[in-house]
PDB file of N, CA and C in Angstrom:
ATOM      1  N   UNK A   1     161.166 229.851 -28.712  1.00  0.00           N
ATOM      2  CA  UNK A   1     162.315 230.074 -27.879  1.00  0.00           C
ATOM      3  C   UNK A   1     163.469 230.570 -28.757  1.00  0.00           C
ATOM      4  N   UNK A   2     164.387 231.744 -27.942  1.00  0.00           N
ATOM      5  CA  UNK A   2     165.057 232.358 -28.741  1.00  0.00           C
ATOM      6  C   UNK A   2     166.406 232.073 -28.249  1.00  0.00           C
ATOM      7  N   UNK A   3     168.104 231.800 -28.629  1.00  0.00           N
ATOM      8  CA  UNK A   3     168.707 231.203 -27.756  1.00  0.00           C
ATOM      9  C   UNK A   3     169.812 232.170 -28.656  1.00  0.00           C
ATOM     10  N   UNK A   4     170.697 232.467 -27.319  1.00  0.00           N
ATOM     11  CA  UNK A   4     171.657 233.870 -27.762  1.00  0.00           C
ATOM     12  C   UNK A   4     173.202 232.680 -27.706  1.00  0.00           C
ATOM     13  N   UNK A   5     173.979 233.001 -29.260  1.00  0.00           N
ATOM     14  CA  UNK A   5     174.895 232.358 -29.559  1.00  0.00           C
ATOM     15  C   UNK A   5     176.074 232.809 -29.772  1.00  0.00           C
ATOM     16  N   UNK A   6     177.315 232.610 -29.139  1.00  0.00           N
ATOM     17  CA  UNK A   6     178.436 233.086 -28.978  1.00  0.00           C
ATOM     18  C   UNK A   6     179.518 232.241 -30.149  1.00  0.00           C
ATOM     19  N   UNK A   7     180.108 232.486 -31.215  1.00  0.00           N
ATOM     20  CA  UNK A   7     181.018 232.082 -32.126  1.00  0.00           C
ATOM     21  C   UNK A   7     182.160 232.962 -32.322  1.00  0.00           C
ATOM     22  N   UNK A   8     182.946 232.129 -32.154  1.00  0.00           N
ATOM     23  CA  UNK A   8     184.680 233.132 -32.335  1.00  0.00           C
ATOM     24  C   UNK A   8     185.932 232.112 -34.046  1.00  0.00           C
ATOM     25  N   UNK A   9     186.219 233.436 -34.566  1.00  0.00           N
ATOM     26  CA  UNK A   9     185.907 232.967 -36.059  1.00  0.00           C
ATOM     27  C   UNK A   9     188.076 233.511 -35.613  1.00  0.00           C
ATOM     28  N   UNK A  10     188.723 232.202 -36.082  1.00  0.00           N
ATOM     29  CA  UNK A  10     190.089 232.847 -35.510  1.00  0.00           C
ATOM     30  C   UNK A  10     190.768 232.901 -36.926  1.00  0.00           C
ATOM     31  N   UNK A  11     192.098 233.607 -37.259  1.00  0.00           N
ATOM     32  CA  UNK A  11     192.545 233.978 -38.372  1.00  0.00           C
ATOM     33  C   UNK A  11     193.346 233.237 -38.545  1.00  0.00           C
ATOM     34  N   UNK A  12     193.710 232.307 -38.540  1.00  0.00           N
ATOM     35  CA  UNK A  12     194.953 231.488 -38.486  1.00  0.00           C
ATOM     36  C   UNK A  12     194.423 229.982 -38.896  1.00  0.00           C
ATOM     37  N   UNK A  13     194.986 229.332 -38.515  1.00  0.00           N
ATOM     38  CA  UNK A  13     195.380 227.644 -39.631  1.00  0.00           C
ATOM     39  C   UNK A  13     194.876 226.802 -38.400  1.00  0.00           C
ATOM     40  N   UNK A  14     194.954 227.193 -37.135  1.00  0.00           N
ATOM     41  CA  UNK A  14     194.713 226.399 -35.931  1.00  0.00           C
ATOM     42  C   UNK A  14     193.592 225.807 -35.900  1.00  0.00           C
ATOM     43  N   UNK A  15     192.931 226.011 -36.807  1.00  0.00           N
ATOM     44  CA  UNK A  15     191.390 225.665 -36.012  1.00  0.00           C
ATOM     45  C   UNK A  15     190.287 226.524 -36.029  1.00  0.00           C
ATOM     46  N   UNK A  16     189.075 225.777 -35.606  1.00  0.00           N
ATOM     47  CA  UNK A  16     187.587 226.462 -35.466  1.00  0.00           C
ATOM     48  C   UNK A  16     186.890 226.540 -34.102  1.00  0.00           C
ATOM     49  N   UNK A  17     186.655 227.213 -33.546  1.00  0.00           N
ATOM     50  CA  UNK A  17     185.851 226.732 -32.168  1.00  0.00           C
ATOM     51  C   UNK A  17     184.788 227.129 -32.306  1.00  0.00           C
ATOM     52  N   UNK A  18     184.553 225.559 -31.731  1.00  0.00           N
ATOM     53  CA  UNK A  18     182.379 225.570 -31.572  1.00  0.00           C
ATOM     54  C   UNK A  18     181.806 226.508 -31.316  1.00  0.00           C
ATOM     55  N   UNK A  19     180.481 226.792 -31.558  1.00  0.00           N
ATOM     56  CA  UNK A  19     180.031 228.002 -30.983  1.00  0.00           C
ATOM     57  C   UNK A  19     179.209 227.649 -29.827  1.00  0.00           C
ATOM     58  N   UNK A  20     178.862 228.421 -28.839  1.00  0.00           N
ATOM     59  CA  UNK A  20     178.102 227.803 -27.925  1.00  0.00           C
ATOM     60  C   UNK A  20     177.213 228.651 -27.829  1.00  0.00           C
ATOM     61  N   UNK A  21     175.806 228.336 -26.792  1.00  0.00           N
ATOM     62  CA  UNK A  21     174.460 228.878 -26.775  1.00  0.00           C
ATOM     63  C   UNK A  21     174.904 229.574 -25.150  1.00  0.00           C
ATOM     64  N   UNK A  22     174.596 230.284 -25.077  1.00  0.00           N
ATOM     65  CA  UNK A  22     174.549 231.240 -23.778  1.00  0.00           C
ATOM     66  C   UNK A  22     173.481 231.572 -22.726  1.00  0.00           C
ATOM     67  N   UNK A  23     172.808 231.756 -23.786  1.00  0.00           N
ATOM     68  CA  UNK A  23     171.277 231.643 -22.625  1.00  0.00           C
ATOM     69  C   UNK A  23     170.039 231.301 -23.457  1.00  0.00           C
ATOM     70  N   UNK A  24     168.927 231.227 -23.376  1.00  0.00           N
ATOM     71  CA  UNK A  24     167.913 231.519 -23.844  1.00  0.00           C
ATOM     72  C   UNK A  24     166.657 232.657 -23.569  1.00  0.00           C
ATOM     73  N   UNK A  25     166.074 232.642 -24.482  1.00  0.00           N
ATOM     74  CA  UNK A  25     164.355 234.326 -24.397  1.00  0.00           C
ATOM     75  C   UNK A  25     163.458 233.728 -24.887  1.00  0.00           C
ATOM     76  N   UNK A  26     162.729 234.011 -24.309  1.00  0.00           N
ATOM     77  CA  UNK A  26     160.967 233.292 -25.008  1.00  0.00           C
ATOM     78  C   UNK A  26     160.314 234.022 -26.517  1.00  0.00           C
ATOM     79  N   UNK A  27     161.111 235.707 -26.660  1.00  0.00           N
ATOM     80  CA  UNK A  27     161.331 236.334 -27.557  1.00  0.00           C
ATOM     81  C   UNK A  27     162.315 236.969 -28.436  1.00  0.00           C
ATOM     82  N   UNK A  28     162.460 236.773 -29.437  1.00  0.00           N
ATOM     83  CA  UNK A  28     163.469 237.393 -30.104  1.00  0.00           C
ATOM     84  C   UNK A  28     163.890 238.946 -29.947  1.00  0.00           C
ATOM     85  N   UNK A  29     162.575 239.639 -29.454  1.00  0.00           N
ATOM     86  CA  UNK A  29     162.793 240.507 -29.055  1.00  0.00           C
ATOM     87  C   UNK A  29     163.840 240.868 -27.829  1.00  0.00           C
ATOM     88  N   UNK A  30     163.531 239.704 -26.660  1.00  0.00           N
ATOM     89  CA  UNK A  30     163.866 239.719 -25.397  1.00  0.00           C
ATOM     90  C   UNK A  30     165.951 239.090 -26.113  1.00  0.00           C
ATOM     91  N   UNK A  31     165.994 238.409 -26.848  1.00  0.00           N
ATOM     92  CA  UNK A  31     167.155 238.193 -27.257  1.00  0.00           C
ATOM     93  C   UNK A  31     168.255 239.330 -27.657  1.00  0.00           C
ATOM     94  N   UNK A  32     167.812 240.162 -28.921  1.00  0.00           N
ATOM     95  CA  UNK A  32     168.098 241.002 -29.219  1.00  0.00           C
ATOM     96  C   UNK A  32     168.633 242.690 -27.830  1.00  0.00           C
ATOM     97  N   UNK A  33     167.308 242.562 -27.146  1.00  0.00           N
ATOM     98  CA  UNK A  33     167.839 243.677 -26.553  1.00  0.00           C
ATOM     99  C   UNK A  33     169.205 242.676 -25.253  1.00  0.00           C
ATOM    100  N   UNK A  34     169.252 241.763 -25.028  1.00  0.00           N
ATOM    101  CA  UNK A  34     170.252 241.060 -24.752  1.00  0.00           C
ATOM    102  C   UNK A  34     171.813 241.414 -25.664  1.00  0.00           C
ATOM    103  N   UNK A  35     171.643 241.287 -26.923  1.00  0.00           N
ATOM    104  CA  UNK A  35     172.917 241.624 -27.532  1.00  0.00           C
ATOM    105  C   UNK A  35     173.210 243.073 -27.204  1.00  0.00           C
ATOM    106  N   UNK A  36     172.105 244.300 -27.255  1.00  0.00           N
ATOM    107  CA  UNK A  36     172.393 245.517 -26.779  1.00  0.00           C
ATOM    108  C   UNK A  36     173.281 245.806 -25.538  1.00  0.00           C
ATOM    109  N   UNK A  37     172.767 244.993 -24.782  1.00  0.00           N
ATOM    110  CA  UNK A  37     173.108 244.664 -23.019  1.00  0.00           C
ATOM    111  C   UNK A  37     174.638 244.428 -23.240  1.00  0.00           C
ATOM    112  N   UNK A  38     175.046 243.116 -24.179  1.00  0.00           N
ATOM    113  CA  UNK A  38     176.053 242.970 -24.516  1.00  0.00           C
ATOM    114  C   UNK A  38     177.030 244.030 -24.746  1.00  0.00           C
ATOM    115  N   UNK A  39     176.758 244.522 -26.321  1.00  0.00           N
ATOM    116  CA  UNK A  39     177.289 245.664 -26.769  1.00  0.00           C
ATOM    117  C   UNK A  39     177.883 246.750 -25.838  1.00  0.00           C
ATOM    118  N   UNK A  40     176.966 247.136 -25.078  1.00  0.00           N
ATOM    119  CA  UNK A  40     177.788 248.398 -24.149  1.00  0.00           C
ATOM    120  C   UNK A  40     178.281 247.625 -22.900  1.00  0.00           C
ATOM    121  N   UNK A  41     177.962 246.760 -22.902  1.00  0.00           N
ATOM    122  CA  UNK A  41     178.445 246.294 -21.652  1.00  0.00           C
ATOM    123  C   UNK A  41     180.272 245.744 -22.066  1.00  0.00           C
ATOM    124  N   UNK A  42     180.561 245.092 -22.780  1.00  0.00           N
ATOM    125  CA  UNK A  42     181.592 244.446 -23.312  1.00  0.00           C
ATOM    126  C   UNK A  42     182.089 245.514 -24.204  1.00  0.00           C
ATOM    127  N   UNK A  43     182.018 246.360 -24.825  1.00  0.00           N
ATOM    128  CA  UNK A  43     182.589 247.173 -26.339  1.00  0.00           C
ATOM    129  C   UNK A  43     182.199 246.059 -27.052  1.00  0.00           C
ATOM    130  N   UNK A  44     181.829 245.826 -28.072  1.00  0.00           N
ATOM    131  CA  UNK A  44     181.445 245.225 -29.115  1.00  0.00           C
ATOM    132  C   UNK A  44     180.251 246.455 -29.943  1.00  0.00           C
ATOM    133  N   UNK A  45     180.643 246.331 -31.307  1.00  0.00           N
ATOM    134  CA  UNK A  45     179.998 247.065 -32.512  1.00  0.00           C
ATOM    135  C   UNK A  45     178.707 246.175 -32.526  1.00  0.00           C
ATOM    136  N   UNK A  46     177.615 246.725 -33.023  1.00  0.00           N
ATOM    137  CA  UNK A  46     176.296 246.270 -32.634  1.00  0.00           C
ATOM    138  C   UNK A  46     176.618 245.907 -34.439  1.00  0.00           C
ATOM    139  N   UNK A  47     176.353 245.162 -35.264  1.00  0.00           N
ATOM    140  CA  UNK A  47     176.365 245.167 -36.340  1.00  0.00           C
ATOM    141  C   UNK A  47     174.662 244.607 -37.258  1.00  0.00           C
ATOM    142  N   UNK A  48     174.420 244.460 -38.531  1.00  0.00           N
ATOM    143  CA  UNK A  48     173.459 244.050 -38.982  1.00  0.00           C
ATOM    144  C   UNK A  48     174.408 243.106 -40.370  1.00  0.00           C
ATOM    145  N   UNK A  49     174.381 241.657 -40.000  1.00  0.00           N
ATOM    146  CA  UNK A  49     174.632 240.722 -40.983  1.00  0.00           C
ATOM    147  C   UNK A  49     173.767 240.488 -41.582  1.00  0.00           C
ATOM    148  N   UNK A  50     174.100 240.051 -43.487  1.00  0.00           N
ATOM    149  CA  UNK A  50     172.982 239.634 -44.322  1.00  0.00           C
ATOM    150  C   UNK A  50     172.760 237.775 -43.505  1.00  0.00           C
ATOM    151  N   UNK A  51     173.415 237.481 -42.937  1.00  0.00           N
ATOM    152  CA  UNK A  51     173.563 235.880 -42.822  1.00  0.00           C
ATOM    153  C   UNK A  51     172.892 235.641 -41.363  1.00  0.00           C
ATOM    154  N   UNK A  52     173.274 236.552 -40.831  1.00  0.00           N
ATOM    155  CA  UNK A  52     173.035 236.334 -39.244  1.00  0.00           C
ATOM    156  C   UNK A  52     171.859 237.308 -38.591  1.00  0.00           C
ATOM    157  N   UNK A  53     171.805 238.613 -39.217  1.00  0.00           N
ATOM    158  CA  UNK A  53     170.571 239.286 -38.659  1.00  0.00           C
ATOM    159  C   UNK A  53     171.322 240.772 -37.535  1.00  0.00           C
ATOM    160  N   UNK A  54     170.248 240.752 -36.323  1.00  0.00           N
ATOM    161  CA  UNK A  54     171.094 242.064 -36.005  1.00  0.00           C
ATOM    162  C   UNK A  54     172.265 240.832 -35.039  1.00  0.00           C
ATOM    163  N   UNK A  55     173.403 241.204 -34.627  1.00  0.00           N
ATOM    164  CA  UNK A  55     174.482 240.931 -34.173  1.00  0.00           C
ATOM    165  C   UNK A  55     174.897 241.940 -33.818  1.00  0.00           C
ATOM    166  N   UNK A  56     176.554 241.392 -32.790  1.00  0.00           N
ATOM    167  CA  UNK A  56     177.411 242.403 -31.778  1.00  0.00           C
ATOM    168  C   UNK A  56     178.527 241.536 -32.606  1.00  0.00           C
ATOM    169  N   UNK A  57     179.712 242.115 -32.292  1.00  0.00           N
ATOM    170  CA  UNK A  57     181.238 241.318 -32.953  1.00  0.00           C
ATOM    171  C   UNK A  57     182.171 242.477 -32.639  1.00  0.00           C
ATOM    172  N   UNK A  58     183.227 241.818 -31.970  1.00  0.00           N
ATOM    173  CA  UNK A  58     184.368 242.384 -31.588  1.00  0.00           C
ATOM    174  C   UNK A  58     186.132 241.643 -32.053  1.00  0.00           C
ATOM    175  N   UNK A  59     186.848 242.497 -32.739  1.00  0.00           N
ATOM    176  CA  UNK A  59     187.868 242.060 -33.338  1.00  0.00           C
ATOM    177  C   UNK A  59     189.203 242.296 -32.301  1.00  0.00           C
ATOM    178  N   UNK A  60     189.455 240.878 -31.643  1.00  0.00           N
ATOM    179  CA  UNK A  60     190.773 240.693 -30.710  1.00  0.00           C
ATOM    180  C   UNK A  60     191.591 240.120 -31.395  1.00  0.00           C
ATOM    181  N   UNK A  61     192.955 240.747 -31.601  1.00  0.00           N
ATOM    182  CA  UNK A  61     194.064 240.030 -32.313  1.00  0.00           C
ATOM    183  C   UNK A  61     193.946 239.147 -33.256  1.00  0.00           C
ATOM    184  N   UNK A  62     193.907 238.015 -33.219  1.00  0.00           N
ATOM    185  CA  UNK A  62     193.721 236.912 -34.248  1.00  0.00           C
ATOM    186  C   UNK A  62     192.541 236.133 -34.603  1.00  0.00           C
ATOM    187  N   UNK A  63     191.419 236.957 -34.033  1.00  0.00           N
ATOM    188  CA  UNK A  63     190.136 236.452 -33.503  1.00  0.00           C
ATOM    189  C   UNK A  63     188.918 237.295 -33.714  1.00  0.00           C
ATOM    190  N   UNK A  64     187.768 236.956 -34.502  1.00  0.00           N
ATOM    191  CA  UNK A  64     186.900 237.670 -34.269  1.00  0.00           C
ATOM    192  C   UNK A  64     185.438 237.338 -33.615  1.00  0.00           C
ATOM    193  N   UNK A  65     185.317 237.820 -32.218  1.00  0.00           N
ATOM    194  CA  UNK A  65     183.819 237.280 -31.625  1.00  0.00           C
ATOM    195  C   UNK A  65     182.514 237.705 -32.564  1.00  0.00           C
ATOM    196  N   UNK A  66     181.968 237.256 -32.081  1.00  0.00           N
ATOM    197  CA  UNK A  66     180.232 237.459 -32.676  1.00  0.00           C
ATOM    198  C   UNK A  66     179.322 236.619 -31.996  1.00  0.00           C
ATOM    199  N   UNK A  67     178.307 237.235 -31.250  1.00  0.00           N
ATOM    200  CA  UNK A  67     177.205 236.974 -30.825  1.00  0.00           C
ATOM    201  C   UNK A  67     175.914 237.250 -31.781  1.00  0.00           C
ATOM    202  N   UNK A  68     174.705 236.340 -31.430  1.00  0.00           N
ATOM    203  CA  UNK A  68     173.359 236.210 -32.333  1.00  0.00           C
ATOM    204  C   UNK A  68     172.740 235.903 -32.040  1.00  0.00           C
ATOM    205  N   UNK A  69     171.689 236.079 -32.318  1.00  0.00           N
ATOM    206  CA  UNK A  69     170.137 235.472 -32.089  1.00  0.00           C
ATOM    207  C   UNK A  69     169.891 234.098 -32.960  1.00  0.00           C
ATOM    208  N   UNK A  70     169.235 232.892 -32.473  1.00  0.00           N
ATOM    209  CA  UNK A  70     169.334 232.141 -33.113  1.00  0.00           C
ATOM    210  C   UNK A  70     167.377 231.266 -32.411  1.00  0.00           C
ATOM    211  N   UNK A  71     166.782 230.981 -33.665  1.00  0.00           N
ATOM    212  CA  UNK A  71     165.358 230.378 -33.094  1.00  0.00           C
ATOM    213  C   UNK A  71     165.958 228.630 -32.556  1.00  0.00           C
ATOM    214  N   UNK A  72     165.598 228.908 -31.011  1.00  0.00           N
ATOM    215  CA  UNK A  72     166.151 226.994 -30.908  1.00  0.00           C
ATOM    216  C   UNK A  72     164.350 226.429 -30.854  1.00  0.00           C
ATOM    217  N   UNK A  73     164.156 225.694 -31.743  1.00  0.00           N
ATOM    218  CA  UNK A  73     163.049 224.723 -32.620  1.00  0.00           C
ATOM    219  C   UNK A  73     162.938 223.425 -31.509  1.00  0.00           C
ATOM    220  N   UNK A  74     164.002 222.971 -31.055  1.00  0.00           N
ATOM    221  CA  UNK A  74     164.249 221.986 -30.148  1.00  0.00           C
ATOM    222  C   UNK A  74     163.671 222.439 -28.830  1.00  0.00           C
ATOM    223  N   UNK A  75     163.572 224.032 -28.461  1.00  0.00           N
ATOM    224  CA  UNK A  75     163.128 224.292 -26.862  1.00  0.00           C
ATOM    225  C   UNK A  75     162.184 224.685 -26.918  1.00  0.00           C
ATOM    226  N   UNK A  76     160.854 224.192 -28.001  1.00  0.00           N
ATOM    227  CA  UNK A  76     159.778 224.771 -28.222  1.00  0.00           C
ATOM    228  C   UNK A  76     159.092 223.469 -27.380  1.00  0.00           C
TER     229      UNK A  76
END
């Protein structure tokens, strides 16, 4: 099970917010073309992190989103 994860990384002193899980895919594949879906659907840059893999991330004011693919081990 593949579970698509939403984290917003803010620039400032305020704080961190959790990231949360959004949905789940039985494939990583099926995940991934999910972030695509994302990408044009929202504007977000489709990106490739060394840490995170392929990803979407969009930079709002003081804030930067990022969505991911993530294996949930627990929904197996």
């Amino acid at each position: 099970m593949w579970s698509l994860i939403i984290a917003i990384a803010l620039m400032d002193s305020t704080g961190q917010e959790t990231p949360k899980l959004v949905s789940s895919y039985p494939t990583l594949r099926d995940c991934r073309l999910e972030l695509i879906q994302v990408a044009k659907a929202l504007d977000y840059d489709l990106v490739v992190s060394p840490l995170l893999g392929y990803s979407v991330k969009k930079n709002q004011d003081r804030k930067t989103i990022v969505a991911f693919c993530i294996q949930n081990k627990e929904g197996v």
